[in-house]
C-alpha atoms as a PDB file:
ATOM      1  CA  UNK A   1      82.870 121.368  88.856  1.00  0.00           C
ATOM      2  CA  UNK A   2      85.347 123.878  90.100  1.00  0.00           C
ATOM      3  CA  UNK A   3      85.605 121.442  93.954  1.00  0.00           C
ATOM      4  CA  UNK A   4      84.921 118.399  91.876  1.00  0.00           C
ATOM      5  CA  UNK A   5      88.257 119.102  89.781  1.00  0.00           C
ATOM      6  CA  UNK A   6      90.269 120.355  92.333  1.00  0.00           C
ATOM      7  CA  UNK A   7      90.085 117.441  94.449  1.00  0.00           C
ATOM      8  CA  UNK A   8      90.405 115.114  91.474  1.00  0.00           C
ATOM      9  CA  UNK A   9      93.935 117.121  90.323  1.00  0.00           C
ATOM     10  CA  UNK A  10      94.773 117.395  93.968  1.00  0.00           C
ATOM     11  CA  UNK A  11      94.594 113.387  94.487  1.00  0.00           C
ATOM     12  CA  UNK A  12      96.484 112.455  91.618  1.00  0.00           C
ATOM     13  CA  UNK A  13      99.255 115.134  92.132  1.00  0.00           C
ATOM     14  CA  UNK A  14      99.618 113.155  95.711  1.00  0.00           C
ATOM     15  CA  UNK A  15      99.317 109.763  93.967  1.00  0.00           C
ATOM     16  CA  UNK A  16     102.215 110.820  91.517  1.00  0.00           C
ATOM     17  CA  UNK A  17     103.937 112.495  94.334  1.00  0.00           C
ATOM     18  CA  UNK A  18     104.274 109.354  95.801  1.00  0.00           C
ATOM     19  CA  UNK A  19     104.971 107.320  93.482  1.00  0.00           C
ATOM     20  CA  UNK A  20     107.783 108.969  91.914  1.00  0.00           C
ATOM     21  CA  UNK A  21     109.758 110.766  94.786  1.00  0.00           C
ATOM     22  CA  UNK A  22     113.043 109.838  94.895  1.00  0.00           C
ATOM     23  CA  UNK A  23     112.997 109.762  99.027  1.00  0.00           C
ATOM     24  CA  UNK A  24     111.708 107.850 101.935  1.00  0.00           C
ATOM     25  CA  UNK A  25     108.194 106.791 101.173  1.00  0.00           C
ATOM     26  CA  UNK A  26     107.240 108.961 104.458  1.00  0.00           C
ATOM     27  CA  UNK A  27     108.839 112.108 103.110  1.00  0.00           C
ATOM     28  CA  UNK A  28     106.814 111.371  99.688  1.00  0.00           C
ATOM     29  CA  UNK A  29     103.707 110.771 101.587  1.00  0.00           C
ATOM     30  CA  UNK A  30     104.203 114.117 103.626  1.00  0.00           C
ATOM     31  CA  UNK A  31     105.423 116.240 100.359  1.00  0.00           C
ATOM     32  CA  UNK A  32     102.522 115.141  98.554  1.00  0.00           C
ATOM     33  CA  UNK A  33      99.961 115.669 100.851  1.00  0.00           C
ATOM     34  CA  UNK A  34     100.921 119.023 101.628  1.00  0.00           C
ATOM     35  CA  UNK A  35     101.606 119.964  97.982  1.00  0.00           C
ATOM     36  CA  UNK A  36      97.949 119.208  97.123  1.00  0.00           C
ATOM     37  CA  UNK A  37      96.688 121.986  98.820  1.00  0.00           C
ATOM     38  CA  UNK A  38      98.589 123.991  96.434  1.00  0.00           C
ATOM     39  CA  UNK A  39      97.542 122.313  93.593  1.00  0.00           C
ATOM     40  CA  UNK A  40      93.984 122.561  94.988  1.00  0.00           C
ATOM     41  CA  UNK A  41      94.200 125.632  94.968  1.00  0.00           C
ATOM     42  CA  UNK A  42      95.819 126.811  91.948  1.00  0.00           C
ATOM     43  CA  UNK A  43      92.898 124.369  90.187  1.00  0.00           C
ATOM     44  CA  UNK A  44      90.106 126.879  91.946  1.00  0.00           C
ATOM     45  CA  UNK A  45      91.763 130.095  90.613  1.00  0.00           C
ATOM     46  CA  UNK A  46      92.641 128.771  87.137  1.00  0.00           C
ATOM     47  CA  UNK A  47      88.983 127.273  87.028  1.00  0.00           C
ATOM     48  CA  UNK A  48      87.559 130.959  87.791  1.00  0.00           C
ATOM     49  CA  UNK A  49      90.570 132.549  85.766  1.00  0.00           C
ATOM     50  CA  UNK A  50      89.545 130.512  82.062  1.00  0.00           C
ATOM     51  CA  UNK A  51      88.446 132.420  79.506  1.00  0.00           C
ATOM     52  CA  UNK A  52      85.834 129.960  78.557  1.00  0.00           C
ATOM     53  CA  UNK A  53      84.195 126.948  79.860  1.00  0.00           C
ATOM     54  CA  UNK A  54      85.905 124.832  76.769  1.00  0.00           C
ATOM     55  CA  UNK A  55      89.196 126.236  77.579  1.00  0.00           C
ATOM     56  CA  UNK A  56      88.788 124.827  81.696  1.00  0.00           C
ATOM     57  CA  UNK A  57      87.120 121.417  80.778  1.00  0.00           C
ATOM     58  CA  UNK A  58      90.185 120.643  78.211  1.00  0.00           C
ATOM     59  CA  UNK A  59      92.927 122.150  80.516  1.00  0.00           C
ATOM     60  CA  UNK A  60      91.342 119.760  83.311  1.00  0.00           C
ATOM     61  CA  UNK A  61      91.718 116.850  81.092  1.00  0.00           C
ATOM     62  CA  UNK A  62      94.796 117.303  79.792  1.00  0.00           C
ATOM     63  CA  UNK A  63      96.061 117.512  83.403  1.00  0.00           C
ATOM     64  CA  UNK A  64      93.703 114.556  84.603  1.00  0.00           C
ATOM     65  CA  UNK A  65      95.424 113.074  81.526  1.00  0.00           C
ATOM     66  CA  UNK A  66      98.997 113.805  82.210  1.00  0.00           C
ATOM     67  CA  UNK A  67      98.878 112.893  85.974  1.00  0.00           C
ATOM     68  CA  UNK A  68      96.864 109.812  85.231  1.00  0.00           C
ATOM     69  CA  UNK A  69      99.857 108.716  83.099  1.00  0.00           C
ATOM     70  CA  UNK A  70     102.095 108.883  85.638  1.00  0.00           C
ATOM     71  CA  UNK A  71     100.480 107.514  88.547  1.00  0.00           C
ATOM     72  CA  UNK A  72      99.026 104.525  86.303  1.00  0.00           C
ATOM     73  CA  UNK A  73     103.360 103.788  85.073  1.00  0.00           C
ATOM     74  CA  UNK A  74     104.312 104.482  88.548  1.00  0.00           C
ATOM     75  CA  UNK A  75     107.940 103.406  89.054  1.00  0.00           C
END
């Protein structure tokens, strides 16, 4: 789950990355990419971090949600 999620949170984040940075679409492209790793991450320690396995699965979907929303509006 815990790879499974990252990766999913880590594409969208570059998704909505690109669609909604203000720049050239390169710079977008490059920010997101290299921001995912971060968000990767940060999704691996928070998964390990949760208090229960409730509290991760609803704290992944709520971001899946979230991100989801934006990248589906886009700009």
């Amino acid at each position: 789950m815990t790879i499974a999620g990252s990766y999913l949170l880590g594409m969208l984040w570059t998704l909505a990355v690109v669609d909604w940075w203000p720049g050239s679409r390169a710079d977008a492209v490059l920010v997101g990419t290299v921001s995912a790793f971060a968000v990767s991450a940060g999704t691996a320690i928070w998964a390990f971090a949760a208090i229960s396995l409730r509290r991760m699965l609803v704290g992944f979907a709520l971001a899946v949600a979230m991100l989801g929303t934006l990248v589906l509006t886009g700009r």
